[in-house]
N, C-alpha and C. Protein backbone atom coordinates (compact mmCIF):
# COMPACT_ATOMS: atom_id res chain seq x y z
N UNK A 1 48.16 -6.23 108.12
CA UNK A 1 46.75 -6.36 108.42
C UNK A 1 46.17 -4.97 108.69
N UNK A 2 45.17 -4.71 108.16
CA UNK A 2 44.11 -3.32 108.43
C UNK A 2 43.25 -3.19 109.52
N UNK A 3 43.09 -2.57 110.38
CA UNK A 3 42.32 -1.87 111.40
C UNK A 3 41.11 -1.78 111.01
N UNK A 4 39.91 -1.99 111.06
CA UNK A 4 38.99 -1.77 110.73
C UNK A 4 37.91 -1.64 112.16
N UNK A 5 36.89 -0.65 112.32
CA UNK A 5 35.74 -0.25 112.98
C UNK A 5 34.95 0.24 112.75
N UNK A 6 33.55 0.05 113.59
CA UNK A 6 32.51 0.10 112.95
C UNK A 6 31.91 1.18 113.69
N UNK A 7 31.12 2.33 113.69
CA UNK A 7 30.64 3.28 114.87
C UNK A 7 29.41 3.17 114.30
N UNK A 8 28.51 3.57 115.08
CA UNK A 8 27.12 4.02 115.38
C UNK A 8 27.32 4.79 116.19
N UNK A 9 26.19 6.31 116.32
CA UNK A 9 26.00 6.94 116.71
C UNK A 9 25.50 8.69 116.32
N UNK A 10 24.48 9.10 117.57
CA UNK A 10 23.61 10.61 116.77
C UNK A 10 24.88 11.51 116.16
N UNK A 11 24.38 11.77 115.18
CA UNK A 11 25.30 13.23 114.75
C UNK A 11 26.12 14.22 115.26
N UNK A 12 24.80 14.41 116.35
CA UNK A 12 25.60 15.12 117.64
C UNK A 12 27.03 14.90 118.25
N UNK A 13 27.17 13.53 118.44
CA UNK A 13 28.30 12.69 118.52
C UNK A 13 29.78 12.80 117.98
N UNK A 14 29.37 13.24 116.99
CA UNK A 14 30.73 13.22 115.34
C UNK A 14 31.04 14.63 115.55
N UNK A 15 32.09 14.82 115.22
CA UNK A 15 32.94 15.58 115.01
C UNK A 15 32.78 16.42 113.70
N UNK A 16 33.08 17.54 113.21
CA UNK A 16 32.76 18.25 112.20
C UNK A 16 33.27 17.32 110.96
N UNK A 17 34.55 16.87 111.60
CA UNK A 17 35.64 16.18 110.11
C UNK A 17 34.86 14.83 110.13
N UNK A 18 34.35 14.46 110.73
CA UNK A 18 33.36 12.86 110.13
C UNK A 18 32.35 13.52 109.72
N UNK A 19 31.27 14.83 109.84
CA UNK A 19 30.69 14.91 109.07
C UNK A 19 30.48 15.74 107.99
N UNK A 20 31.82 16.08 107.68
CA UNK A 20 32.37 16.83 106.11
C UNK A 20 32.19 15.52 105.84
N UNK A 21 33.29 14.33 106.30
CA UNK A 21 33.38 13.10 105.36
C UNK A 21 32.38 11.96 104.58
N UNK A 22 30.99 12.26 105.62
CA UNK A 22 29.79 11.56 105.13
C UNK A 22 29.64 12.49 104.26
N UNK A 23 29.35 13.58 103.95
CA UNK A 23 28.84 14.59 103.00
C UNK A 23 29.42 14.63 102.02
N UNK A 24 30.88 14.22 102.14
CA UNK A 24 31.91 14.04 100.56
C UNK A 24 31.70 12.90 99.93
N UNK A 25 31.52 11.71 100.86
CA UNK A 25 31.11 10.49 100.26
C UNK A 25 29.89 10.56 99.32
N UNK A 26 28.85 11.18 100.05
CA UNK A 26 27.43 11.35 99.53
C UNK A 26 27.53 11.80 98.21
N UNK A 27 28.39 13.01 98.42
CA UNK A 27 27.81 14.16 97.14
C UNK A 27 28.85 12.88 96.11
N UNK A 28 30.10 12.80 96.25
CA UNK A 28 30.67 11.66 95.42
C UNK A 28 29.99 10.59 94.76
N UNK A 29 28.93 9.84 95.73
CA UNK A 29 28.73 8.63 95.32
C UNK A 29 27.34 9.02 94.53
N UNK A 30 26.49 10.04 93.76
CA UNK A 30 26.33 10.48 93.11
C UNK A 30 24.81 9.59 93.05
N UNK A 31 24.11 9.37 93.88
CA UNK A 31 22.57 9.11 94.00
C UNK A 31 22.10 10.30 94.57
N UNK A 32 22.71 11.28 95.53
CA UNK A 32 22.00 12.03 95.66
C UNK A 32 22.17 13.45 94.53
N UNK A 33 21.54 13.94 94.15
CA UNK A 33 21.42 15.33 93.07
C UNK A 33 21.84 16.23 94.03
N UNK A 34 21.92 16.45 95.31
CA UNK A 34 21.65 17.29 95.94
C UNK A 34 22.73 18.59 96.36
N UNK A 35 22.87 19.89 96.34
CA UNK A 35 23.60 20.22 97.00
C UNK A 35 24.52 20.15 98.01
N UNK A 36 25.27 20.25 98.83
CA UNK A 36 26.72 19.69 99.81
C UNK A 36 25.55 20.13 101.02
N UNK A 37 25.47 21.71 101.10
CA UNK A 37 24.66 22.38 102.06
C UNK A 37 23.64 21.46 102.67
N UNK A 38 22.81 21.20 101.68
CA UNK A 38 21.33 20.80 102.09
C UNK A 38 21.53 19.10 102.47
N UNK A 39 22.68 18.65 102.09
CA UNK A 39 22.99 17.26 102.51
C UNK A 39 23.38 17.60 103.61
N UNK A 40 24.27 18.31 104.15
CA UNK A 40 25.06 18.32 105.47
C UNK A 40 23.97 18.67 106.01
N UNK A 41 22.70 19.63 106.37
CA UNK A 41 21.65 19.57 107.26
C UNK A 41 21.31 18.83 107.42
N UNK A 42 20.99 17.81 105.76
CA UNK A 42 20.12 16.39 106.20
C UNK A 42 20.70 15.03 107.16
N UNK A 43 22.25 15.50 107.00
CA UNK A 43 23.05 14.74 107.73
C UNK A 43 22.71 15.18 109.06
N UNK A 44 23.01 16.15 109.50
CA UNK A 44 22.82 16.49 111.03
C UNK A 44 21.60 16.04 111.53
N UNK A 45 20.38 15.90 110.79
CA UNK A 45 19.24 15.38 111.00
C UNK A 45 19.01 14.65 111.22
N UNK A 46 20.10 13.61 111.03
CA UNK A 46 19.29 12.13 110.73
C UNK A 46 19.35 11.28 112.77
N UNK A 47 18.69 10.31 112.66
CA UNK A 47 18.65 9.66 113.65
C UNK A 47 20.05 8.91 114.04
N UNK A 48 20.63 8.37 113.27
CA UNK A 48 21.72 8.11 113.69
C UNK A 48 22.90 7.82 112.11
N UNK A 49 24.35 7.43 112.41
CA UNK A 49 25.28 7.79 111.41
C UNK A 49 25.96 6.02 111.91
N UNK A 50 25.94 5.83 110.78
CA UNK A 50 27.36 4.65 111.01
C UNK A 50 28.22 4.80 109.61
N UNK A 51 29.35 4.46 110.62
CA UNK A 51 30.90 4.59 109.71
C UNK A 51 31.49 3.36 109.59
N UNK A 52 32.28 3.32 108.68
CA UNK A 52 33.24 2.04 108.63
C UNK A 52 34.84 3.05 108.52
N UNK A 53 35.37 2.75 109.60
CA UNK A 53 36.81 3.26 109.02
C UNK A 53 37.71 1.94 109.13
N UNK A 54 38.72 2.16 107.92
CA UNK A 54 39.80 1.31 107.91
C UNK A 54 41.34 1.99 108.08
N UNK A 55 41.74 1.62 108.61
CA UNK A 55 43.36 2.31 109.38
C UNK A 55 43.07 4.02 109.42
N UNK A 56 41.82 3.86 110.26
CA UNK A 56 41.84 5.38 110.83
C UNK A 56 40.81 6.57 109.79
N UNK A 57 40.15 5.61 108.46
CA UNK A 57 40.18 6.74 107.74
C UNK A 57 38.44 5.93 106.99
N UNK A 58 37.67 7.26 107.01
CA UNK A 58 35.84 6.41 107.35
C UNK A 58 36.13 5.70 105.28
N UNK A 59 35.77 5.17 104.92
CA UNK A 59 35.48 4.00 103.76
C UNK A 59 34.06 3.86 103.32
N UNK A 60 33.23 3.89 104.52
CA UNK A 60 31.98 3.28 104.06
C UNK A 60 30.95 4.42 105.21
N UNK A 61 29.77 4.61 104.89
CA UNK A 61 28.74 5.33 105.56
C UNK A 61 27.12 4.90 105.32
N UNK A 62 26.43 4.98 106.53
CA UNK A 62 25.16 4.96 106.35
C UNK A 62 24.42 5.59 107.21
N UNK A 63 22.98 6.00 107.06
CA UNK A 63 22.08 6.75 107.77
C UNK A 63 20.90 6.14 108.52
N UNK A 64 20.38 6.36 109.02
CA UNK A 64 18.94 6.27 109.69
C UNK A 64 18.47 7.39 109.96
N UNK A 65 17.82 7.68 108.49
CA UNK A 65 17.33 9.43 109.11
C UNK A 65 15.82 8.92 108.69
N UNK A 66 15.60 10.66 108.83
CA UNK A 66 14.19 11.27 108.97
C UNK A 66 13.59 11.57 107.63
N UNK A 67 12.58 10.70 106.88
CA UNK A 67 12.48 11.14 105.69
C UNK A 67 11.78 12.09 106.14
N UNK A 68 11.39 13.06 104.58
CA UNK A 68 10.94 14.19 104.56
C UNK A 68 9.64 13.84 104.00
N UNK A 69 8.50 14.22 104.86
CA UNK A 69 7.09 14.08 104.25
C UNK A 69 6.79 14.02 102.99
N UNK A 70 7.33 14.72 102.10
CA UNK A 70 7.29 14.33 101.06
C UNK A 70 7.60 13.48 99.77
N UNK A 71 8.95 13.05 100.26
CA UNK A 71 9.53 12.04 100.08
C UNK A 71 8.69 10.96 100.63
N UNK A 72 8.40 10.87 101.82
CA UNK A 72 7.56 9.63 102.51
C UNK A 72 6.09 9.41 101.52
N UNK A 73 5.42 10.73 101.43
CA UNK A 73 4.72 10.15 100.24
C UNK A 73 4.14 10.06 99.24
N UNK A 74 5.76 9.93 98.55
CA UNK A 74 6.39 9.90 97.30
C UNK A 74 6.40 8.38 96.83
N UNK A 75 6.95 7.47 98.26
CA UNK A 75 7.32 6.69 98.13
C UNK A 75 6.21 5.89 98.38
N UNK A 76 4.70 5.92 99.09
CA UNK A 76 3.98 5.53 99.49
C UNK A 76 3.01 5.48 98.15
N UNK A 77 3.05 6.73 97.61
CA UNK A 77 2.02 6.41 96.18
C UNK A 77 2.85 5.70 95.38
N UNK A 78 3.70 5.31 95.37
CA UNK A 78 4.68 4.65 94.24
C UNK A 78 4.37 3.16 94.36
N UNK A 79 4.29 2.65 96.10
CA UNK A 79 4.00 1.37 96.53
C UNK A 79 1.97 1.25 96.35
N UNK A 80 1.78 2.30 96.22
CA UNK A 80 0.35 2.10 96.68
C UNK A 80 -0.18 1.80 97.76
N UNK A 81 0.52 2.34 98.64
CA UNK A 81 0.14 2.17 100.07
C UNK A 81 0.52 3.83 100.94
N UNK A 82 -0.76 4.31 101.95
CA UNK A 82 -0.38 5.12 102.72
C UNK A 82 0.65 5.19 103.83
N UNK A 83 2.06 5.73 103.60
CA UNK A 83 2.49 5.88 104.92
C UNK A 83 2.57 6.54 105.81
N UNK A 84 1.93 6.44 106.73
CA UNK A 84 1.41 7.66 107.47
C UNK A 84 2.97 7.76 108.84
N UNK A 85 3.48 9.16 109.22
CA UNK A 85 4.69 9.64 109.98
C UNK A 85 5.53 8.01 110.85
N UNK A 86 4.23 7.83 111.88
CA UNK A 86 4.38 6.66 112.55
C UNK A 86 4.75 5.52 112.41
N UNK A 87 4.13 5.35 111.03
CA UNK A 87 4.66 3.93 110.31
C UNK A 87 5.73 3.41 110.00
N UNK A 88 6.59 5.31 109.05
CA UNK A 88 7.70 5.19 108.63
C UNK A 88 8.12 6.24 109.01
N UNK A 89 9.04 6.05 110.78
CA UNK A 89 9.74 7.25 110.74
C UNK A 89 10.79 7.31 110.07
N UNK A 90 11.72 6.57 110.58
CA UNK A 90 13.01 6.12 109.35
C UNK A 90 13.19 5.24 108.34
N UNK A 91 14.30 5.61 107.99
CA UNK A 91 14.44 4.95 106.34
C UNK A 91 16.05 4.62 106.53
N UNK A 92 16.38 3.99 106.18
CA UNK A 92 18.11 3.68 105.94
C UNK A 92 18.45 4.27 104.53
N UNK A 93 19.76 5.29 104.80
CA UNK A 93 19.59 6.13 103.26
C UNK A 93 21.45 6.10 103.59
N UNK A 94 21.79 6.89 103.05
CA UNK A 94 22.87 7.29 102.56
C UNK A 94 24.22 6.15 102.42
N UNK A 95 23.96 4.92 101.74
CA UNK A 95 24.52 3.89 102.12
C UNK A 95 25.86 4.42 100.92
N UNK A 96 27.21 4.13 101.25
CA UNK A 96 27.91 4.87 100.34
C UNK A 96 29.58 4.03 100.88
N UNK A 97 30.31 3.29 99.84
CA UNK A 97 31.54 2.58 99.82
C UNK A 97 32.38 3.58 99.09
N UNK A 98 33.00 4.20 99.97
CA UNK A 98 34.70 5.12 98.80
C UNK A 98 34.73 4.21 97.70
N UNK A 99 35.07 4.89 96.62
CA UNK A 99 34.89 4.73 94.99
C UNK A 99 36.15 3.66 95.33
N UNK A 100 37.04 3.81 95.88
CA UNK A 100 38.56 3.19 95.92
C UNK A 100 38.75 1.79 96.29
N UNK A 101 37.36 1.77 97.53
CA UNK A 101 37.25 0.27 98.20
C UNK A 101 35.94 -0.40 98.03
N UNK A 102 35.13 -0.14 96.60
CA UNK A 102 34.21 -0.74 96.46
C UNK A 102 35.18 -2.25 95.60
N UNK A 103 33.98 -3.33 95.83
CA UNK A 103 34.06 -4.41 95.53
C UNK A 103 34.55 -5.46 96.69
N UNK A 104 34.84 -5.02 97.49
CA UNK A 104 35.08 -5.75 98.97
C UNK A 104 34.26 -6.26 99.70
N UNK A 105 33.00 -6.45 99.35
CA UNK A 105 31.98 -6.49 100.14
C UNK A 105 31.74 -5.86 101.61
N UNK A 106 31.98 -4.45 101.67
CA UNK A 106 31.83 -3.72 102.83
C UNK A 106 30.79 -3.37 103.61
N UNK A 107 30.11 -3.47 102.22
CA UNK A 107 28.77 -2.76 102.75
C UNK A 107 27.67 -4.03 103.37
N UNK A 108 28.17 -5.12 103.03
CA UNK A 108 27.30 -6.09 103.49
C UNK A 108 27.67 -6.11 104.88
């Protein structure tokens, strides 16, 4: 049987090696374009981090960060609606299953 846990918690919180490991997942799971660098800031940024580890080792990741004004509205002319800071501080982003243990339904 596998160990499995679930964390929440600020960035601040994590340890450097959980957040290399969100940042490897990220750049891996290949929605974001983005550089490693400019992800790992956006990681440190965000409002909060949840992990899934199974026998000790993270599997699955997600965010509650801070979009970036422009992104916010990016996404607001797209809907046709203004979102103004307040409305939408966060966003749930970096949702990401290791290539190895997708199909498990983890992420649900």
């Amino acid at each position: 049987m596998t160990a499995s846990e679930i964390t929440v918690c600020p960035p601040a919180a994590c340890s450097k090696e959980v957040i290399d490991r969100f940042v490897q997942l990220i750049c891996t799971g290949g929605a974001i374009p983005d550089k490693a660098k400019r992800i790992y800031n956006r990681v440190r940024g965000a409002k909060a981090l949840a992990f899934l580890q199974i026998d000790d080792k993270i599997v699955g990741i997600a965010a509650l960060k801070i979009p970036a004004e422009s992104y916010r509205d990016k996404i607001g002319k797209s809907a046709g609606v203004l979102l103004r800071k307040n409305d939408y501080p966060y966003e749930l982003g970096y949702v990401v299953v290791d290539a190895a243990m997708r199909g498990q339904k983890l992420s649900q």
